[in-house]
PDB file of N, CA and C in Angstrom:
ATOM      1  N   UNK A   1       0.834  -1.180   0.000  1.00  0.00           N
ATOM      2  CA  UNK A   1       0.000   0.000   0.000  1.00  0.00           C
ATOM      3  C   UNK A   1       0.880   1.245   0.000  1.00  0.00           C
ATOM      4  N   UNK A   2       0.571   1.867  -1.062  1.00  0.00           N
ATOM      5  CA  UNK A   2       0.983   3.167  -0.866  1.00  0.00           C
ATOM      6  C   UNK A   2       1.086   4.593  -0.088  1.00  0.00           C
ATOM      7  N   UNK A   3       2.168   4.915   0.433  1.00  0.00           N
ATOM      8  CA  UNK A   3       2.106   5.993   1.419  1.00  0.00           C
ATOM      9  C   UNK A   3       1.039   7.300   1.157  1.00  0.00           C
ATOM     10  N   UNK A   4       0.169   8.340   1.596  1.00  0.00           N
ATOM     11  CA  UNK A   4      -0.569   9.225   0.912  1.00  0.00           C
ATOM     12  C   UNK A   4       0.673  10.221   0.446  1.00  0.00           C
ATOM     13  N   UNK A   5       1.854  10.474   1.322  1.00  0.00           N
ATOM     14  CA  UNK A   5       2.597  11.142   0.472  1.00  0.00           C
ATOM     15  C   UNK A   5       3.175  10.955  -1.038  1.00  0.00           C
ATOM     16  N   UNK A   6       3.391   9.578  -1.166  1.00  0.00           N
ATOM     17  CA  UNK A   6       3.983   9.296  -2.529  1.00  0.00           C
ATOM     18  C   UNK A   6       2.968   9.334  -3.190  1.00  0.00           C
ATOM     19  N   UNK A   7       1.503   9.153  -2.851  1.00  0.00           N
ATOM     20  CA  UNK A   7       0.050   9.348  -3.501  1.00  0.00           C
ATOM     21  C   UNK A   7      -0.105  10.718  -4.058  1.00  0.00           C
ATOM     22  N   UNK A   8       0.110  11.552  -3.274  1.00  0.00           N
ATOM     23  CA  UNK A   8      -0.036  13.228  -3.776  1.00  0.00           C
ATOM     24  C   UNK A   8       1.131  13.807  -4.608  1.00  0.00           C
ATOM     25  N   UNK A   9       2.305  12.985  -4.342  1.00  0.00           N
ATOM     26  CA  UNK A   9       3.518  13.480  -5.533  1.00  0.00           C
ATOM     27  C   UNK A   9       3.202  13.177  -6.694  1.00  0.00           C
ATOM     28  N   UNK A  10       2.535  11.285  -7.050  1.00  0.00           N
ATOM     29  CA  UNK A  10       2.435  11.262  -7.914  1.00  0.00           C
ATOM     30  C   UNK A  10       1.469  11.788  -8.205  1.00  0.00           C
ATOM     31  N   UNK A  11       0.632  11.886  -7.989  1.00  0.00           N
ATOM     32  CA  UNK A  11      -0.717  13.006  -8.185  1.00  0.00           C
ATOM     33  C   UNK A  11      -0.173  14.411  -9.030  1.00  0.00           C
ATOM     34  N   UNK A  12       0.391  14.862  -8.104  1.00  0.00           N
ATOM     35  CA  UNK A  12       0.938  16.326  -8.745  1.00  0.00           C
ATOM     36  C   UNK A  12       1.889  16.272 -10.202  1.00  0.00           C
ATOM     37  N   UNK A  13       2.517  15.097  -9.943  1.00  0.00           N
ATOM     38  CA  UNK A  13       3.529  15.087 -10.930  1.00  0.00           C
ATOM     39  C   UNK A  13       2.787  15.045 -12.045  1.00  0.00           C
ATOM     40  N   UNK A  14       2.025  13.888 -12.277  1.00  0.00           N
ATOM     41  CA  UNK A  14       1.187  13.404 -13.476  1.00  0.00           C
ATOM     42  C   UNK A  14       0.338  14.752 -13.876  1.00  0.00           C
ATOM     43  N   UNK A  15      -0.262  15.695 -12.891  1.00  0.00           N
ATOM     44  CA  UNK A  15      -1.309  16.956 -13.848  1.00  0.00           C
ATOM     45  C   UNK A  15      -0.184  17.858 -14.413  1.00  0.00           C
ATOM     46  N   UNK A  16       1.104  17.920 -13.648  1.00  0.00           N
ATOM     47  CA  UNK A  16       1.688  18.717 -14.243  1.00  0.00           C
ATOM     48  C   UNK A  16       2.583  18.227 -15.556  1.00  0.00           C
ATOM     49  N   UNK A  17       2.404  17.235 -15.369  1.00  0.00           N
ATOM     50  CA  UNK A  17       3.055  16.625 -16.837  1.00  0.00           C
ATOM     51  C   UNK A  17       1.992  17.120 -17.866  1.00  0.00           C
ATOM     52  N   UNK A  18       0.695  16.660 -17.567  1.00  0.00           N
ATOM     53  CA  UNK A  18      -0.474  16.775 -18.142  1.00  0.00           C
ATOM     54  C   UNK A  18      -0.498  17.882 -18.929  1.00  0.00           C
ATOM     55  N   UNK A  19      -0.676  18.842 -17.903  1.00  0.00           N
ATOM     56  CA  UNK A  19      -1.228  20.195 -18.319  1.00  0.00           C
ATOM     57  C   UNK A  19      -0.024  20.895 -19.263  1.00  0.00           C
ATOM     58  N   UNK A  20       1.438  20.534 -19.054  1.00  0.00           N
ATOM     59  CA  UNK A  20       2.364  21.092 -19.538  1.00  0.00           C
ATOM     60  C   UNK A  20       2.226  20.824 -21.071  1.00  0.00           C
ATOM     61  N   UNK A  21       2.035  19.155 -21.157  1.00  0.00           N
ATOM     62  CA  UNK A  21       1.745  18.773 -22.641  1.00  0.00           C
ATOM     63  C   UNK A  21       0.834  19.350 -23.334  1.00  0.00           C
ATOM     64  N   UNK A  22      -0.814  19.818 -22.616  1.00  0.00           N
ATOM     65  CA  UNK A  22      -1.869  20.161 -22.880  1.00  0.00           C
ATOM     66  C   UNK A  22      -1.376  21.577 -23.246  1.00  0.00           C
ATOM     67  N   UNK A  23      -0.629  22.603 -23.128  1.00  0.00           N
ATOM     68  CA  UNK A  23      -0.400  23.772 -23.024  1.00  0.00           C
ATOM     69  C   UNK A  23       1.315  23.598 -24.600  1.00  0.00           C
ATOM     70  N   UNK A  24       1.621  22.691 -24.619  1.00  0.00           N
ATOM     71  CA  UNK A  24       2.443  22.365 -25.821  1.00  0.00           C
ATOM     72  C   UNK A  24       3.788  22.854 -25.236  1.00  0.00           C
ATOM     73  N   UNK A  25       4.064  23.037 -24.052  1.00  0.00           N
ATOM     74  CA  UNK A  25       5.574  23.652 -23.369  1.00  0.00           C
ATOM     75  C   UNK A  25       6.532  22.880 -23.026  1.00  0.00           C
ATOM     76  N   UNK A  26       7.329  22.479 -23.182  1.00  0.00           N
ATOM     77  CA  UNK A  26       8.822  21.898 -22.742  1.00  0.00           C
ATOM     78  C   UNK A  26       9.417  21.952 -21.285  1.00  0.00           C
ATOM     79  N   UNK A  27       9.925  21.026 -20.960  1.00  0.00           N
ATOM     80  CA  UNK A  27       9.652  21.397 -19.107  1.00  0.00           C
ATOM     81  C   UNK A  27      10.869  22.430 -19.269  1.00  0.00           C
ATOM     82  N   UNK A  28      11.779  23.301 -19.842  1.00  0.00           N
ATOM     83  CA  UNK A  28      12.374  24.196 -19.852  1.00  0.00           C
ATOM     84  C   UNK A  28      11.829  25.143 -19.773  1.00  0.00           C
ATOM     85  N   UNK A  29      10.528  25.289 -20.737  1.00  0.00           N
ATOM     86  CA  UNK A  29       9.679  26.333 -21.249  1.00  0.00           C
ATOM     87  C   UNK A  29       9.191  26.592 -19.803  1.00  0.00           C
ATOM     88  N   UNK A  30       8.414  25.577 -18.719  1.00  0.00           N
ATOM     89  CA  UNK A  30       7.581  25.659 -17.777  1.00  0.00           C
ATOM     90  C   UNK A  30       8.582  25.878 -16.793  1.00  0.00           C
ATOM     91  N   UNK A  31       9.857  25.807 -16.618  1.00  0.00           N
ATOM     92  CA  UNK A  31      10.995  26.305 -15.596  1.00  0.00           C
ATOM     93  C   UNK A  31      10.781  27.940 -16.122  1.00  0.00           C
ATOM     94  N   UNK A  32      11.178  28.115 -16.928  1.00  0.00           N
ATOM     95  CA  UNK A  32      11.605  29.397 -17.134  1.00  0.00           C
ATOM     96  C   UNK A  32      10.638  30.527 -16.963  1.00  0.00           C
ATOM     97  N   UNK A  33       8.872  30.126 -16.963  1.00  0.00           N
ATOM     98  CA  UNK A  33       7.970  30.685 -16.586  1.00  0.00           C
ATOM     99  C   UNK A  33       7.621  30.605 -15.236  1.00  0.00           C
ATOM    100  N   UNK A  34       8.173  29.549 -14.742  1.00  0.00           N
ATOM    101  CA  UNK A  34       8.208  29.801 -13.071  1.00  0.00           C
ATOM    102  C   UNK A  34       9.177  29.928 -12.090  1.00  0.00           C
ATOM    103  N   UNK A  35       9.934  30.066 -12.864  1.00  0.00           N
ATOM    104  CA  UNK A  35      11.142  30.760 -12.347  1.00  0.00           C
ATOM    105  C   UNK A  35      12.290  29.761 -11.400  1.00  0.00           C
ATOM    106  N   UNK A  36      12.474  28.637 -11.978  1.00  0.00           N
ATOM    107  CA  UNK A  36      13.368  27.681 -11.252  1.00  0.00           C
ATOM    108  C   UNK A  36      13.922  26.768 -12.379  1.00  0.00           C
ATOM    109  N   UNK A  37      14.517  26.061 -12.114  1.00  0.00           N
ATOM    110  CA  UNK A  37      16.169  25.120 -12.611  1.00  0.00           C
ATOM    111  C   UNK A  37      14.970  24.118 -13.479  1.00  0.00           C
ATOM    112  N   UNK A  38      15.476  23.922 -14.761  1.00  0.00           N
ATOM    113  CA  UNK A  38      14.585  22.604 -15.707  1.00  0.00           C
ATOM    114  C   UNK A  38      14.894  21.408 -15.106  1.00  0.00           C
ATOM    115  N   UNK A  39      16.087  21.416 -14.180  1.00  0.00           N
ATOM    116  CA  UNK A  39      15.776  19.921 -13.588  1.00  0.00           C
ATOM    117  C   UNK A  39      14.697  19.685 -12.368  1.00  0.00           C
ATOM    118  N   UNK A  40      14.806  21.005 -12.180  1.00  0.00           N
ATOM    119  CA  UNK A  40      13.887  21.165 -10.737  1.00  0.00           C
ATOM    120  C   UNK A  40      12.505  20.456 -11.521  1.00  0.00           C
ATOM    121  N   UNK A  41      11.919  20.621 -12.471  1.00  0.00           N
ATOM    122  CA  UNK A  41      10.444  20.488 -13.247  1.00  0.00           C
ATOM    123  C   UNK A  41      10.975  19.063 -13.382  1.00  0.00           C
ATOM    124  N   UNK A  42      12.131  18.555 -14.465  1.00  0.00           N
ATOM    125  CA  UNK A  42      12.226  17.276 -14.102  1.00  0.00           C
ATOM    126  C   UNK A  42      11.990  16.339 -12.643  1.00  0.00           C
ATOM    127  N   UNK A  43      12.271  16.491 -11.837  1.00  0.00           N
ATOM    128  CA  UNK A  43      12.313  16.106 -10.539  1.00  0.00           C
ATOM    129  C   UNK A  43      11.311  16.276 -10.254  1.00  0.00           C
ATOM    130  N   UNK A  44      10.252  16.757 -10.353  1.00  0.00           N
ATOM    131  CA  UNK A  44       8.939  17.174 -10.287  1.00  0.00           C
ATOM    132  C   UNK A  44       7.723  16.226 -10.858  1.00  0.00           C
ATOM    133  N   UNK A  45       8.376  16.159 -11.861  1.00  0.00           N
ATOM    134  CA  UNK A  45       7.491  15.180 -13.158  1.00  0.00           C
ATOM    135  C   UNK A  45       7.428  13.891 -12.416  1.00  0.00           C
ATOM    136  N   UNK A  46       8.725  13.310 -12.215  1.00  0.00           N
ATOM    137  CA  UNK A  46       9.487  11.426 -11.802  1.00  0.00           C
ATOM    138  C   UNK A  46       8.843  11.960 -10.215  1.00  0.00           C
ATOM    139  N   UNK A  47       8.322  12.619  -9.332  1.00  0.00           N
ATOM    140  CA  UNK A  47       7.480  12.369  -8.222  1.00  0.00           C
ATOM    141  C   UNK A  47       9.317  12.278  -7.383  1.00  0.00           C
ATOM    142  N   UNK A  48       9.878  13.019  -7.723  1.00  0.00           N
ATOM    143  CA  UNK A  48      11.187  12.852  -7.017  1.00  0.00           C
ATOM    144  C   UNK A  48      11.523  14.206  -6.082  1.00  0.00           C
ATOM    145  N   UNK A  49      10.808  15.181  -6.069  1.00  0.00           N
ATOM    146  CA  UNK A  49      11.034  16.184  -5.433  1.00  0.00           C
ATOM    147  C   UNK A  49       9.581  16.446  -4.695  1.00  0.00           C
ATOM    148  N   UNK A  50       9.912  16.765  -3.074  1.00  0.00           N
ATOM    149  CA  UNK A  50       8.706  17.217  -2.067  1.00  0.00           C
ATOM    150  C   UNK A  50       8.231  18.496  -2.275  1.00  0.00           C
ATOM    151  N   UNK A  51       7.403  18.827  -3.293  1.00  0.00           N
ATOM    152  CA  UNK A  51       7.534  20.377  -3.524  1.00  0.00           C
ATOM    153  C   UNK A  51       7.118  20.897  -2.476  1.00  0.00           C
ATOM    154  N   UNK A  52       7.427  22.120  -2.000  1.00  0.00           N
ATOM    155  CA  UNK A  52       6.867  23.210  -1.151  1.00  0.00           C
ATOM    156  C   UNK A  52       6.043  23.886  -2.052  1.00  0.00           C
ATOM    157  N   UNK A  53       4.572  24.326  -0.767  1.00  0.00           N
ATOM    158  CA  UNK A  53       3.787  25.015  -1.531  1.00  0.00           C
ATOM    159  C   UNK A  53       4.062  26.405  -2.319  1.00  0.00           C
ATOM    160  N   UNK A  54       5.243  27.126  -1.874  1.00  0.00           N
ATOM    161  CA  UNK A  54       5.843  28.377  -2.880  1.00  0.00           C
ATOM    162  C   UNK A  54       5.819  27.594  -4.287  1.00  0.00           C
ATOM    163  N   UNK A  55       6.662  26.792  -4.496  1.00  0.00           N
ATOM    164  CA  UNK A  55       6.973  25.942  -5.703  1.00  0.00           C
ATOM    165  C   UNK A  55       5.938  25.268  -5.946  1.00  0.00           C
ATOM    166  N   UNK A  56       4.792  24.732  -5.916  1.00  0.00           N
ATOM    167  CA  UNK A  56       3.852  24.414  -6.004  1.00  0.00           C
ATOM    168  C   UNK A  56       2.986  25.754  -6.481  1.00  0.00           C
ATOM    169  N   UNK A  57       2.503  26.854  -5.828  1.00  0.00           N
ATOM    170  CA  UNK A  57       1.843  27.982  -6.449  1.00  0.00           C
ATOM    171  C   UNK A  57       3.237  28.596  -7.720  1.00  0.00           C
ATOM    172  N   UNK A  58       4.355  28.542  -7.284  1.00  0.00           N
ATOM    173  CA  UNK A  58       4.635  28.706  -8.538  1.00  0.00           C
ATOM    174  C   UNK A  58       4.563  28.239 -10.326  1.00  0.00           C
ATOM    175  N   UNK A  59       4.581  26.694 -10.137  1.00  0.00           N
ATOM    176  CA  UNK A  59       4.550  25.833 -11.514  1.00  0.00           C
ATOM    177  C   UNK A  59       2.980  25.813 -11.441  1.00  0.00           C
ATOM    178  N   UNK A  60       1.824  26.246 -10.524  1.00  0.00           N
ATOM    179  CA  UNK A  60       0.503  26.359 -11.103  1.00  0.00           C
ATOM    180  C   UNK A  60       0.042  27.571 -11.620  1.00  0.00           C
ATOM    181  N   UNK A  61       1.228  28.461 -11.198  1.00  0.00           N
ATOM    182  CA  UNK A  61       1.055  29.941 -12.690  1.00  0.00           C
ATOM    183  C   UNK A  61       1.574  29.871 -13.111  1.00  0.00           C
ATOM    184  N   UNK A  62       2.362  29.034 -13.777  1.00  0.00           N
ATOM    185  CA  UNK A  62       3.131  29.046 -14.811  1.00  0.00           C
ATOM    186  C   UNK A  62       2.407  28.234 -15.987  1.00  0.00           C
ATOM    187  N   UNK A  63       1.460  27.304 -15.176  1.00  0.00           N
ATOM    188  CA  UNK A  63       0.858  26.361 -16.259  1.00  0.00           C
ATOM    189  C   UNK A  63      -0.659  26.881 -16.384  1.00  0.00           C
ATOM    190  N   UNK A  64      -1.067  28.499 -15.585  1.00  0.00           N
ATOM    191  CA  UNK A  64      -2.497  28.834 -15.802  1.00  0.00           C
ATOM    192  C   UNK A  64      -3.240  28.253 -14.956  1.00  0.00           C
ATOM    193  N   UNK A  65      -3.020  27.978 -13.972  1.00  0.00           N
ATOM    194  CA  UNK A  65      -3.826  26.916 -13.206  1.00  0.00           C
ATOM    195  C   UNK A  65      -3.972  26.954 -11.710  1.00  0.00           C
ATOM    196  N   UNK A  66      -4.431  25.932 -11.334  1.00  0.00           N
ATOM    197  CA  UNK A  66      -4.161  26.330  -9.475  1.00  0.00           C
ATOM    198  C   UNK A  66      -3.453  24.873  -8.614  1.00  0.00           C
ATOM    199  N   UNK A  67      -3.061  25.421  -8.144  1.00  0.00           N
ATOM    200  CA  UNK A  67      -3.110  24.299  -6.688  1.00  0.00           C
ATOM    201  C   UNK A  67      -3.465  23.323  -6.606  1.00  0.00           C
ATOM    202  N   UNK A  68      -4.631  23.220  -6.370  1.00  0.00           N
ATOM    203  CA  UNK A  68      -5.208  22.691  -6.585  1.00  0.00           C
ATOM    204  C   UNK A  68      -6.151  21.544  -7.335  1.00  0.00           C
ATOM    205  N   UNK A  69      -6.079  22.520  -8.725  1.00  0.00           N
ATOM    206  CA  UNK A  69      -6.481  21.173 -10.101  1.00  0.00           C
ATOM    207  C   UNK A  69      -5.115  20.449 -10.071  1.00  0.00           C
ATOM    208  N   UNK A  70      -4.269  20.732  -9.817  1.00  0.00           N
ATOM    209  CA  UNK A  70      -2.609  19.956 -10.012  1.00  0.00           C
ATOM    210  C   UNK A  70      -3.066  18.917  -8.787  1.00  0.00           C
ATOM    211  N   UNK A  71      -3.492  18.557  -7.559  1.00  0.00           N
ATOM    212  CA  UNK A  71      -3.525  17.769  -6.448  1.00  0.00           C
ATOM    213  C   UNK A  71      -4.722  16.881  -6.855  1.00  0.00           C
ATOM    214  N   UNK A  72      -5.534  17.086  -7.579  1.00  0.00           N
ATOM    215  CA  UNK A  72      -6.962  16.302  -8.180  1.00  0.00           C
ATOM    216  C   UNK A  72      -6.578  15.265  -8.303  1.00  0.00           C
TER     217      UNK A  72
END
């Protein structure tokens, strides 16, 4: 059984993969609009980084979006 934390990373990871594709951007493209390192978005994607909610409201304006629809 899965931990709820590794539940909500991958959660997050997968809309933001999602939405990034849905929006046609390059995870460079989506670093550079939210203002952090393209590996950081990599690490993000693979459910490998604990985002903090700063970084979290950040890559959900970057992708038009909220918080929220990214945790769905």
């Amino acid at each position: 059984m899965k931990r709820y934390k590794d539940e909500i990373l991958e959660k997050f990871a997968l809309n933001v993969r999602r939405k990034r594709h849905s929006l046609g951007i390059n995870q460079e493209e989506l670093a550079f609009r939210a203002g952090v390192h393209r590996t950081y978005i990599g690490m993000v994607e693979r459910s490998e980084r604990n985002v903090s909610l700063v970084y979290a409201d950040k890559i959900a304006k970057a992708l038009d979006t909220t918080i929220t629809e990214l945790i769905k």
